[in-house]
PDB file of N, CA and C in Angstrom:
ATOM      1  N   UNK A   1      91.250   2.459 -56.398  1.00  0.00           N
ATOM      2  CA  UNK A   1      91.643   2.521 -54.999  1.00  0.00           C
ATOM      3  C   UNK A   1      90.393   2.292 -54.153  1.00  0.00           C
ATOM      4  N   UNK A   2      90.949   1.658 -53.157  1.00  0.00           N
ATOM      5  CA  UNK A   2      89.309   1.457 -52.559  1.00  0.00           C
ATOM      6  C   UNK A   2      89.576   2.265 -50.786  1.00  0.00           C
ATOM      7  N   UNK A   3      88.381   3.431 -50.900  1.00  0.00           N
ATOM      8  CA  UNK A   3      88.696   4.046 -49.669  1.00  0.00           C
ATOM      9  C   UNK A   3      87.999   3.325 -48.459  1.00  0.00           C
ATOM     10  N   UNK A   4      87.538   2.653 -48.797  1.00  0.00           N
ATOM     11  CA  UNK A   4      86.169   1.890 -47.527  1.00  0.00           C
ATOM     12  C   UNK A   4      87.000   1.482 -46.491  1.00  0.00           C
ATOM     13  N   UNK A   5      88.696   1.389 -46.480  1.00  0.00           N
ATOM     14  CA  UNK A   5      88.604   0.632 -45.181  1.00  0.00           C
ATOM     15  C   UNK A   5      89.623   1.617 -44.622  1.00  0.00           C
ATOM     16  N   UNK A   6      89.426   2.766 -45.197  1.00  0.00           N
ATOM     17  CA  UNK A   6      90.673   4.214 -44.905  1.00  0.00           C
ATOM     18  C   UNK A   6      90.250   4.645 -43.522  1.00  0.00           C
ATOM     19  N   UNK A   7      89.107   4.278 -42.936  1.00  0.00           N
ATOM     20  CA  UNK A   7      89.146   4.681 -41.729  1.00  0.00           C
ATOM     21  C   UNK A   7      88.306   3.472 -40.921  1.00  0.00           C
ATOM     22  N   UNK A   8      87.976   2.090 -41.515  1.00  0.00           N
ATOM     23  CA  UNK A   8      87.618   1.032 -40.365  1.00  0.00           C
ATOM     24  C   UNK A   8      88.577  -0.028 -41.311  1.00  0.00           C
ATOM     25  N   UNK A   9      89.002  -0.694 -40.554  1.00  0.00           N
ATOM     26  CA  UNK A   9      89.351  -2.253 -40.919  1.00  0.00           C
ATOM     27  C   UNK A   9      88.628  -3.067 -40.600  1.00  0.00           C
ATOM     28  N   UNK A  10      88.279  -4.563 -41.579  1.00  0.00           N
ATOM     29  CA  UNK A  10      87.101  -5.493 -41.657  1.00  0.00           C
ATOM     30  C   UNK A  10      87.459  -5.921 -40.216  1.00  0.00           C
ATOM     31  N   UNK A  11      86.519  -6.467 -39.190  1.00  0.00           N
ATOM     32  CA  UNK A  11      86.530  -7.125 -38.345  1.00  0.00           C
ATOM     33  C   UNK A  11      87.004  -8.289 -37.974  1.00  0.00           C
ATOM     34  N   UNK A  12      87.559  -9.456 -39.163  1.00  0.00           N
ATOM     35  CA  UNK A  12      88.182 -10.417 -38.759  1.00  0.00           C
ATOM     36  C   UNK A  12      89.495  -9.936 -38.934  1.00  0.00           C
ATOM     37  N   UNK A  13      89.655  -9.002 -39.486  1.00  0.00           N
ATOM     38  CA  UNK A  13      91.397  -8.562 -39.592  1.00  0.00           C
ATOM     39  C   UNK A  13      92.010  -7.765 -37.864  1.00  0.00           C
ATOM     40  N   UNK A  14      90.482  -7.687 -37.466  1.00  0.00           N
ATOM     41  CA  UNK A  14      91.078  -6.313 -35.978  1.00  0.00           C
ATOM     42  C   UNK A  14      92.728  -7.179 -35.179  1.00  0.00           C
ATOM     43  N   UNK A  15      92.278  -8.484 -34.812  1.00  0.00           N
ATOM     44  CA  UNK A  15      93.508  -8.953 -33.827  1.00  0.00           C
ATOM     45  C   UNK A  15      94.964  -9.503 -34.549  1.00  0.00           C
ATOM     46  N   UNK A  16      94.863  -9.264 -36.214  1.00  0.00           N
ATOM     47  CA  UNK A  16      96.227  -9.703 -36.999  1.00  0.00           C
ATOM     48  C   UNK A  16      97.170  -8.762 -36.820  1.00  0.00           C
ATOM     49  N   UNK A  17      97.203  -7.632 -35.981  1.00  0.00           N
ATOM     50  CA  UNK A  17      98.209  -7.265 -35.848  1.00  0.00           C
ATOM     51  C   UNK A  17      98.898  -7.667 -34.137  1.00  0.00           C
ATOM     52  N   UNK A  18      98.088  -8.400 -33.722  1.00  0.00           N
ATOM     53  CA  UNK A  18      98.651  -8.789 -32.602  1.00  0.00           C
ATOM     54  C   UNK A  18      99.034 -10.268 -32.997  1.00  0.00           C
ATOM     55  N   UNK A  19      98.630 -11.112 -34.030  1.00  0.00           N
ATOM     56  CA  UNK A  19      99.136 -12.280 -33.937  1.00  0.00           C
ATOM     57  C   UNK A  19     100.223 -11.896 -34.842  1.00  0.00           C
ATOM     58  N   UNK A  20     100.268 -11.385 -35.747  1.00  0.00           N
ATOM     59  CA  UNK A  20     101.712 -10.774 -36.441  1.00  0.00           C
ATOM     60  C   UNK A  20     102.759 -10.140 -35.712  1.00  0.00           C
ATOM     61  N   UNK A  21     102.472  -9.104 -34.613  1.00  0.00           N
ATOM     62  CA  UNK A  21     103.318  -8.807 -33.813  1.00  0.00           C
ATOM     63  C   UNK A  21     104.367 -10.296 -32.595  1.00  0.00           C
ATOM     64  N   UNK A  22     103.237 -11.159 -32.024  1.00  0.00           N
ATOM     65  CA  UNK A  22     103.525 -12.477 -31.549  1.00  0.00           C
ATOM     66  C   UNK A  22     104.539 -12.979 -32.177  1.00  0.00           C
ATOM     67  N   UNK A  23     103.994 -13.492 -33.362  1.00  0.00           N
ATOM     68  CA  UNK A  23     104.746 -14.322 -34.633  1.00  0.00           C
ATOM     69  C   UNK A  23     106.321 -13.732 -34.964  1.00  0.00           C
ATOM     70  N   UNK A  24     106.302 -12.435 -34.898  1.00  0.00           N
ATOM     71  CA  UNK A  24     107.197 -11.481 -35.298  1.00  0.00           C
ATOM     72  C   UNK A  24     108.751 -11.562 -34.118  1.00  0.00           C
ATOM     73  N   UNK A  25     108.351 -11.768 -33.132  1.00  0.00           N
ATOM     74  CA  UNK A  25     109.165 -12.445 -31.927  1.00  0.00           C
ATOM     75  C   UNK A  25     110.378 -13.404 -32.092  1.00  0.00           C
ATOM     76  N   UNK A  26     111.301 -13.198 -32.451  1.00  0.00           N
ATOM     77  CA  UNK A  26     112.309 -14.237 -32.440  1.00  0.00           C
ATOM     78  C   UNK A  26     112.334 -15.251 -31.289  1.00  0.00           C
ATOM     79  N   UNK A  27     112.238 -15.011 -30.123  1.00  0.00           N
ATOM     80  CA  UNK A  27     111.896 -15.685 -29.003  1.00  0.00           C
ATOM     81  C   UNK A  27     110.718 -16.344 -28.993  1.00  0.00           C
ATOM     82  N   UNK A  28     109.593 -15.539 -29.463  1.00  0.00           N
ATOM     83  CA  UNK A  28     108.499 -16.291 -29.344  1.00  0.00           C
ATOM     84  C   UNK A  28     108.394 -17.421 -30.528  1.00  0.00           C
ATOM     85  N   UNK A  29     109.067 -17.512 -31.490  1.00  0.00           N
ATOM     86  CA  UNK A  29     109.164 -18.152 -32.774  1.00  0.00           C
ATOM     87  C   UNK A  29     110.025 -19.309 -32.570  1.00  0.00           C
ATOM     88  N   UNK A  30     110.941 -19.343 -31.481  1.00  0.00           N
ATOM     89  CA  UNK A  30     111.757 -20.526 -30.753  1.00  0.00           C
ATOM     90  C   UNK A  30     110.811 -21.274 -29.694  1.00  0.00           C
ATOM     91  N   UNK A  31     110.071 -20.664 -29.210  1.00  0.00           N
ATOM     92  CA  UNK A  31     109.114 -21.378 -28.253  1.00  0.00           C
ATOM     93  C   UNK A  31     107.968 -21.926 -29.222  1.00  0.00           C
ATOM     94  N   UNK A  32     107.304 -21.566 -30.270  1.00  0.00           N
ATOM     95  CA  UNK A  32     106.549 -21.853 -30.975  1.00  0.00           C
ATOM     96  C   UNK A  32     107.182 -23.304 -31.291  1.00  0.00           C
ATOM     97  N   UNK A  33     108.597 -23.054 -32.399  1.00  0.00           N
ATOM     98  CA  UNK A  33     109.698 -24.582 -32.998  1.00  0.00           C
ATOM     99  C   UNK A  33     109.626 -25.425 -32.058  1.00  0.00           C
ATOM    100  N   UNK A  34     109.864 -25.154 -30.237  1.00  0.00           N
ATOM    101  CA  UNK A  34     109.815 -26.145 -29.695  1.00  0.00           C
ATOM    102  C   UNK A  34     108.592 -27.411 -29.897  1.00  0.00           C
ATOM    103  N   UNK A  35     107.647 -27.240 -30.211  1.00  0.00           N
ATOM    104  CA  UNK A  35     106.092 -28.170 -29.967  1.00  0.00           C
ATOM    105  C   UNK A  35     106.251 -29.103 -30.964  1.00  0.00           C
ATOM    106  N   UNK A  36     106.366 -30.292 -30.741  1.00  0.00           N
ATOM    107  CA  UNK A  36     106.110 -31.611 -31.894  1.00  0.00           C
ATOM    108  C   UNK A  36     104.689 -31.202 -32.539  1.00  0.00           C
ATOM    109  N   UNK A  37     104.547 -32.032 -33.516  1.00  0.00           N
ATOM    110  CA  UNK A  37     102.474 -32.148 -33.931  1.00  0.00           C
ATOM    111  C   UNK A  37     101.917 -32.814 -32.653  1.00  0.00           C
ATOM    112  N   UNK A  38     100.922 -32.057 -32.296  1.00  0.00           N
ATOM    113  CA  UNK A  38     100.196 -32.179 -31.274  1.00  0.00           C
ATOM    114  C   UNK A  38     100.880 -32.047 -30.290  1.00  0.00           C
ATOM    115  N   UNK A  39     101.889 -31.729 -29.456  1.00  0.00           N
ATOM    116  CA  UNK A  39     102.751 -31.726 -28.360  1.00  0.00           C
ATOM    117  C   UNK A  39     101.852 -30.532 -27.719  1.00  0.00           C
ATOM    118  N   UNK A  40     101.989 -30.933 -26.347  1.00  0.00           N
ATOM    119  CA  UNK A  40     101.267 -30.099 -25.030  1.00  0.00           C
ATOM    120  C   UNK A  40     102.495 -30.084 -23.960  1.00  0.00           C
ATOM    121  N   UNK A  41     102.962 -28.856 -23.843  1.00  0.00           N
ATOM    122  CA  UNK A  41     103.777 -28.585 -22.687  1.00  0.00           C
ATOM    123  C   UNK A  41     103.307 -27.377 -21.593  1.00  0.00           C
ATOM    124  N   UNK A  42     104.255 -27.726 -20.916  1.00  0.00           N
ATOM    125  CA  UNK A  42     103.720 -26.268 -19.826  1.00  0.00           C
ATOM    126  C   UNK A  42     105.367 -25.508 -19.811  1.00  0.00           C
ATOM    127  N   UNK A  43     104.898 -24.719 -18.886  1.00  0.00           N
ATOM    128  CA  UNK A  43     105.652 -23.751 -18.634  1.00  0.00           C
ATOM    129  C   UNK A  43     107.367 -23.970 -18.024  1.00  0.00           C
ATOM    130  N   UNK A  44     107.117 -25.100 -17.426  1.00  0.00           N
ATOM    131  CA  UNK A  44     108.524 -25.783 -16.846  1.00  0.00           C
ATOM    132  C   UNK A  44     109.516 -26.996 -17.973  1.00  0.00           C
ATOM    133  N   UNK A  45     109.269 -27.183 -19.083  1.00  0.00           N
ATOM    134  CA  UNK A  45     109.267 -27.618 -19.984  1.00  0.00           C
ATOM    135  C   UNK A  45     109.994 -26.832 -21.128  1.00  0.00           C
ATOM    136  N   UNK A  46     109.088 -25.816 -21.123  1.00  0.00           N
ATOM    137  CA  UNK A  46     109.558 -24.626 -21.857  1.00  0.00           C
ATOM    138  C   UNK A  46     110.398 -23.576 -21.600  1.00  0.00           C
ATOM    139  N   UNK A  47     110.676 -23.617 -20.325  1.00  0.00           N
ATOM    140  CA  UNK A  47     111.420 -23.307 -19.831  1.00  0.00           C
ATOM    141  C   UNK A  47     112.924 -23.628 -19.770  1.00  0.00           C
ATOM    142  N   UNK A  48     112.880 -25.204 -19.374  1.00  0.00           N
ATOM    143  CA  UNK A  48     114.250 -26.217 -19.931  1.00  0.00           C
ATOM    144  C   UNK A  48     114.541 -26.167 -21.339  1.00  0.00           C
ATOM    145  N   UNK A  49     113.494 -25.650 -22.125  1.00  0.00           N
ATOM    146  CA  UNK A  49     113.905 -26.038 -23.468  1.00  0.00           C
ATOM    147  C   UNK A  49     114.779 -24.525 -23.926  1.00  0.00           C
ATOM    148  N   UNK A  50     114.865 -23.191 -23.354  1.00  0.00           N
ATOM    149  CA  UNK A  50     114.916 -22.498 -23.765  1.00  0.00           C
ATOM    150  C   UNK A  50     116.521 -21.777 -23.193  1.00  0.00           C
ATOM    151  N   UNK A  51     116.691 -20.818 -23.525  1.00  0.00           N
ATOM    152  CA  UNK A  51     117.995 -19.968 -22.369  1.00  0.00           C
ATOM    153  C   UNK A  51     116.905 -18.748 -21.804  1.00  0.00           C
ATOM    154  N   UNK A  52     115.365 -18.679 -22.005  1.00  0.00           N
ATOM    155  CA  UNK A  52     115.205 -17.811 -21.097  1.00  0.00           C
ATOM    156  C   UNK A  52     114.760 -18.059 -19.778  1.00  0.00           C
ATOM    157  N   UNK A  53     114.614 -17.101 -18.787  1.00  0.00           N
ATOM    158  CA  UNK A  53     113.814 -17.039 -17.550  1.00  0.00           C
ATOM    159  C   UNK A  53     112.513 -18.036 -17.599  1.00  0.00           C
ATOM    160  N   UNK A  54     111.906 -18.178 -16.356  1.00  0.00           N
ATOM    161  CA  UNK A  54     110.264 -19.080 -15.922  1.00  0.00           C
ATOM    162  C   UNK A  54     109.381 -17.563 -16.529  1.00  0.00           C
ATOM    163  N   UNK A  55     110.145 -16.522 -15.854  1.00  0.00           N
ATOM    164  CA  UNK A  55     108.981 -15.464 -16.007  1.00  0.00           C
ATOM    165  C   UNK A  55     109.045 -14.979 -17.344  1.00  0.00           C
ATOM    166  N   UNK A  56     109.921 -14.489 -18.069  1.00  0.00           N
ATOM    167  CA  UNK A  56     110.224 -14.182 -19.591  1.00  0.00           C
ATOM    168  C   UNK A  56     109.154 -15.248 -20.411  1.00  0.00           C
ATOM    169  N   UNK A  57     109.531 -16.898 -20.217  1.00  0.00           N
ATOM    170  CA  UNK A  57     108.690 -17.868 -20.952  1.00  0.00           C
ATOM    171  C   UNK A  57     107.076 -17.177 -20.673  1.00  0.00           C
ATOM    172  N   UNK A  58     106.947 -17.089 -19.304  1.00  0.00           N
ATOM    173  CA  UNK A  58     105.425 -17.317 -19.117  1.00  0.00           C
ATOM    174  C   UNK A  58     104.913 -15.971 -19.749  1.00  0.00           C
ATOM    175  N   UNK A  59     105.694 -15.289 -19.671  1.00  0.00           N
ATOM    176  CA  UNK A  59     105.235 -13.989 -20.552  1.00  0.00           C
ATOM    177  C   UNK A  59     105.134 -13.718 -22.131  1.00  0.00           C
ATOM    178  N   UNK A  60     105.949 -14.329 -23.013  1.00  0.00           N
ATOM    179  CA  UNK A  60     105.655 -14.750 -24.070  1.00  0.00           C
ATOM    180  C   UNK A  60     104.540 -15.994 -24.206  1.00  0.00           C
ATOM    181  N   UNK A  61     104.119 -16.538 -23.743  1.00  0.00           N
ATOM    182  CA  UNK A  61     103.373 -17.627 -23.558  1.00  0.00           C
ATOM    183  C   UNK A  61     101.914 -16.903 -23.650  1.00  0.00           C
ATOM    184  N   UNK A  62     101.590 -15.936 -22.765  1.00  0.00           N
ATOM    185  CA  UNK A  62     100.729 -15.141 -22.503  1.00  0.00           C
ATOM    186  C   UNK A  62     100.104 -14.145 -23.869  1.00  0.00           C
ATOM    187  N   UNK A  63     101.151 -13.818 -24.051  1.00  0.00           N
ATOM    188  CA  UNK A  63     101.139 -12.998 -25.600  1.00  0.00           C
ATOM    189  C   UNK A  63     100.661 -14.274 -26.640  1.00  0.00           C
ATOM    190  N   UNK A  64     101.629 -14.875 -26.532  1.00  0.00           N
ATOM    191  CA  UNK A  64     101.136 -16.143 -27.847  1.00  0.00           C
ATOM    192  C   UNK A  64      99.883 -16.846 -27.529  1.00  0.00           C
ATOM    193  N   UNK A  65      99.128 -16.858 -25.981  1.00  0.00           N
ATOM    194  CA  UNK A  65      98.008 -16.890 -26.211  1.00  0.00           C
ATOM    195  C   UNK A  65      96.729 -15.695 -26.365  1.00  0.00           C
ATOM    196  N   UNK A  66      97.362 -15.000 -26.247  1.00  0.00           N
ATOM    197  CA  UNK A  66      96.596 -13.591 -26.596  1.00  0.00           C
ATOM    198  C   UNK A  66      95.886 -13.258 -27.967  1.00  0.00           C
ATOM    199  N   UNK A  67      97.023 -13.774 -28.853  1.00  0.00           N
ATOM    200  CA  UNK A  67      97.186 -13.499 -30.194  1.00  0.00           C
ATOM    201  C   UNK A  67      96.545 -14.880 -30.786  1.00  0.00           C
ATOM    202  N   UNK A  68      96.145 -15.871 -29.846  1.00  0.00           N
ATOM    203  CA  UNK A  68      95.510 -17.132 -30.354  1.00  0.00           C
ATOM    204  C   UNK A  68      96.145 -17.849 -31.100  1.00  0.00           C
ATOM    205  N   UNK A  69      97.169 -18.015 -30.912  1.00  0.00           N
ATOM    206  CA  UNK A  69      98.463 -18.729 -31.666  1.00  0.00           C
ATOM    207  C   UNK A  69      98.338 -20.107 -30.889  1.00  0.00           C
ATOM    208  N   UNK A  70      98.336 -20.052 -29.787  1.00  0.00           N
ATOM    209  CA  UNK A  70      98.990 -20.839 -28.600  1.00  0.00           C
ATOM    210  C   UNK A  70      97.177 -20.810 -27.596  1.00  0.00           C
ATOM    211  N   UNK A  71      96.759 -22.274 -27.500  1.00  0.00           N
ATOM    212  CA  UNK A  71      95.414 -22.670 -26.335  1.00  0.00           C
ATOM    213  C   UNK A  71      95.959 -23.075 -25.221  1.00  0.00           C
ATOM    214  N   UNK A  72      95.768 -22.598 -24.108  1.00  0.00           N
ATOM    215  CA  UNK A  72      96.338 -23.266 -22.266  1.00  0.00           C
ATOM    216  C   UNK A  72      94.984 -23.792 -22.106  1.00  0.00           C
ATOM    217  N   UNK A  73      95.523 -25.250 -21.551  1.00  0.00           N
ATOM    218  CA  UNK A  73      94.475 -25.870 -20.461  1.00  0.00           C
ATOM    219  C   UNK A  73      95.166 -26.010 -19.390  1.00  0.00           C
ATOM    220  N   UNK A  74      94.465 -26.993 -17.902  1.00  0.00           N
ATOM    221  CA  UNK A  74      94.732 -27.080 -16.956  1.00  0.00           C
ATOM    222  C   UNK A  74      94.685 -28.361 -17.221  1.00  0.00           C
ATOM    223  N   UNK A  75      95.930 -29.065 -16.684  1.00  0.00           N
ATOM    224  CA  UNK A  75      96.010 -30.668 -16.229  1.00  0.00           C
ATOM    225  C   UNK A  75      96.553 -30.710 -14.696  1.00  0.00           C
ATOM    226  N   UNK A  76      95.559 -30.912 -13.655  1.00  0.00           N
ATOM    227  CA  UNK A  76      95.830 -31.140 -12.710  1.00  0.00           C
ATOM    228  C   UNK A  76      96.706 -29.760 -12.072  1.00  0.00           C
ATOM    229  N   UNK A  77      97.352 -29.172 -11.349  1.00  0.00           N
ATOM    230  CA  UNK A  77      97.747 -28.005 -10.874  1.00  0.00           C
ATOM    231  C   UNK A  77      98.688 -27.318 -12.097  1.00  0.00           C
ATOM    232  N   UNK A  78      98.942 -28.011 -13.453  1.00  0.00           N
ATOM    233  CA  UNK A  78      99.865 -27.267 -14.311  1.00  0.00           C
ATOM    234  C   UNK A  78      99.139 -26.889 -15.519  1.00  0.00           C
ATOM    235  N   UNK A  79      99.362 -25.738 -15.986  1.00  0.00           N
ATOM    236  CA  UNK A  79      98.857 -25.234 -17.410  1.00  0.00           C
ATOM    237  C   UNK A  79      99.497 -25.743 -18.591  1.00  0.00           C
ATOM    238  N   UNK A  80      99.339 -26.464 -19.130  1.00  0.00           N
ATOM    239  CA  UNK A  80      99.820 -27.146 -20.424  1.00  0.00           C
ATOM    240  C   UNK A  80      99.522 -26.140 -21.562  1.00  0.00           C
ATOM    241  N   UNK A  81     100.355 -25.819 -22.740  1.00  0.00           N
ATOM    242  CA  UNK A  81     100.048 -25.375 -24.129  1.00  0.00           C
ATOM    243  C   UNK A  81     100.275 -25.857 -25.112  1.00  0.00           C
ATOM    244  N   UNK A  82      99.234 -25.922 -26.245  1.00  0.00           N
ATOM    245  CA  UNK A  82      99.192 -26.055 -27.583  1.00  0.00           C
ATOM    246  C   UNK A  82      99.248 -25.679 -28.410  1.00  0.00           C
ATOM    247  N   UNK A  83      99.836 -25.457 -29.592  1.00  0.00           N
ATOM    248  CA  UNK A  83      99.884 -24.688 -30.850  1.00  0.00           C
ATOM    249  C   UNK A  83      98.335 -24.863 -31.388  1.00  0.00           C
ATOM    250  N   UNK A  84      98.016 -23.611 -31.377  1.00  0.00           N
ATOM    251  CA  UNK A  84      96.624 -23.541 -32.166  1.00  0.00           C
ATOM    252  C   UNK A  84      96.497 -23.828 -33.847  1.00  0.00           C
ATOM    253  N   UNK A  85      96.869 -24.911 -34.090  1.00  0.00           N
ATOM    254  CA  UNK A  85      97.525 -24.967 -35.899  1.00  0.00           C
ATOM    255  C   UNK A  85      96.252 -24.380 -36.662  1.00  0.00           C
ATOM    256  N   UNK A  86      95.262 -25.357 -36.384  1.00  0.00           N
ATOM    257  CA  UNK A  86      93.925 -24.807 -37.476  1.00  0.00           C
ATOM    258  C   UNK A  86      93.380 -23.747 -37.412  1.00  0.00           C
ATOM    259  N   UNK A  87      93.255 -23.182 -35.844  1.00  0.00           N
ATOM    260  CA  UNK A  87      93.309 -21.321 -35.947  1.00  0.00           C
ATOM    261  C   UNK A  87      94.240 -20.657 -37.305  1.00  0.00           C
ATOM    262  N   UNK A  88      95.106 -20.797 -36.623  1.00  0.00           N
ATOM    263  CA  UNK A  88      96.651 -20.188 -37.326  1.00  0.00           C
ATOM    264  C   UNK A  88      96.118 -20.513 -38.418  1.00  0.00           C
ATOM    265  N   UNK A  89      96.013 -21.595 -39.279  1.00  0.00           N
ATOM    266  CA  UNK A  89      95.737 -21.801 -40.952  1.00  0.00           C
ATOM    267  C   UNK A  89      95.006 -21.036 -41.145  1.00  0.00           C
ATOM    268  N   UNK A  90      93.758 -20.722 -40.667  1.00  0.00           N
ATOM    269  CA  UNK A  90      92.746 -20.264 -41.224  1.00  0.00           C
ATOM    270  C   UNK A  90      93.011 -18.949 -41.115  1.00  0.00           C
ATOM    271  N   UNK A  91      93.145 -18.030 -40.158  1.00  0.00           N
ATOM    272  CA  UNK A  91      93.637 -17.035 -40.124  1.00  0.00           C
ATOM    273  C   UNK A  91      94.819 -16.364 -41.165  1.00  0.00           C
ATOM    274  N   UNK A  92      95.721 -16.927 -40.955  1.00  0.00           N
ATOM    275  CA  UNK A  92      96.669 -16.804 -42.064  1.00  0.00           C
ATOM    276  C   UNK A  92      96.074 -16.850 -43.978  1.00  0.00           C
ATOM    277  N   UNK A  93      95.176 -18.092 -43.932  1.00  0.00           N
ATOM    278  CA  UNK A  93      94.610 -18.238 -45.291  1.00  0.00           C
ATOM    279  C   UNK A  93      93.753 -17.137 -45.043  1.00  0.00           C
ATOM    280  N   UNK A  94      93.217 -16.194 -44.053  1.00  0.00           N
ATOM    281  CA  UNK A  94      92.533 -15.008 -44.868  1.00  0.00           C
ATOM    282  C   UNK A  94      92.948 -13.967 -45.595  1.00  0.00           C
ATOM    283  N   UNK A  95      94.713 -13.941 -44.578  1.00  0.00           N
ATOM    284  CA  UNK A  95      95.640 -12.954 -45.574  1.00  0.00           C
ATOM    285  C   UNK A  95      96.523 -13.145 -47.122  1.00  0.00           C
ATOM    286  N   UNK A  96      96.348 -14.735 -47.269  1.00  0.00           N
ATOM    287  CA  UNK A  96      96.753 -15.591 -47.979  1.00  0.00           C
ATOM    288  C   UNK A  96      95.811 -15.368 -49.054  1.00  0.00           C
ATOM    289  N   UNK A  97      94.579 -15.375 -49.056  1.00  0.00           N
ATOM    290  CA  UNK A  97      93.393 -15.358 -49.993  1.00  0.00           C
ATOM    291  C   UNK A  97      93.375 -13.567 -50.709  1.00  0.00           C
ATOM    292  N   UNK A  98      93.155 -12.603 -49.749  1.00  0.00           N
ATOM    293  CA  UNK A  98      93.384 -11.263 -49.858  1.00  0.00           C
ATOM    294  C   UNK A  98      94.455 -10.942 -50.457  1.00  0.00           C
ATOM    295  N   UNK A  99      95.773 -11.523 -50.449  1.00  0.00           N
ATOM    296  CA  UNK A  99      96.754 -11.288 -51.448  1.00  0.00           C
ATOM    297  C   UNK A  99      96.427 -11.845 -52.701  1.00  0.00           C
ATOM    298  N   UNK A 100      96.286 -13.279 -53.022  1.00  0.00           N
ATOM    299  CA  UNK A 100      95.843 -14.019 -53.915  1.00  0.00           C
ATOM    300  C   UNK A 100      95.037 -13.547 -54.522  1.00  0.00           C
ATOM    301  N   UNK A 101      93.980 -12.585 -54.147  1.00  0.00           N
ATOM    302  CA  UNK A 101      93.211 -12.026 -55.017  1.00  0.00           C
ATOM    303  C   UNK A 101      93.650 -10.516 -55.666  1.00  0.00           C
ATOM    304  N   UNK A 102      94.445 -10.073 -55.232  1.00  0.00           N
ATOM    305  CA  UNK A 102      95.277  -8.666 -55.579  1.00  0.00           C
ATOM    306  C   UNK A 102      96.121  -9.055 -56.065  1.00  0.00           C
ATOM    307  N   UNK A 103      96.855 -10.178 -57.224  1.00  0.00           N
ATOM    308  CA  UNK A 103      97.810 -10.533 -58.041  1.00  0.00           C
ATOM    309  C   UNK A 103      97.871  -9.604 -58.920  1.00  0.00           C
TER     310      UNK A 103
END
């Protein structure tokens, strides 16, 4: 048994429970499906694409960039978003690797 992390967790693990919580979102997991490869939308977009509210979207939006799932830029007065894929891989392959090694 290993007690070392019974009272700290490693430091790249601190924010996986917020991108797991994100991810965990049925709503947010429909806004995620919406994005082609490479697709950049904003908020009015995602909005049409969805049955929720402007404010509901922009609020999951917020979370999914919180959790670094999801990068906003600015194009001209609108915030566009991206699926952060190679974050997400890598992140994911740390919990991916940590299991893999506890077979």
């Amino acid at each position: 048994m290993r007690n070392d992390y019974a009272q700290t967790i490693p430091a790249d693990w601190l924010d996986y429970s917020r991108l797991f919580a994100a991810l965990g979102d049925p709503e947010r997991q429909r806004i995620l499906l919406t994005f082609e490869p490479g697709e950049s939308l904003n908020v009015t977009e995602l909005t049409r694409a969805s049955s929720l509210s402007r404010p509901t979207v922009s609020h999951h939006l917020k979370l999914l960039c919180e959790a670094g799932v999801l990068e906003r830029t600015r194009q001209g007065r609108e915030i566009h978003f991206r699926l952060q894929a190679d974050t997400l891989i890598q992140r994911l392959q740390t919990v991916i690797d940590y299991l893999d090694a506890h077979r």
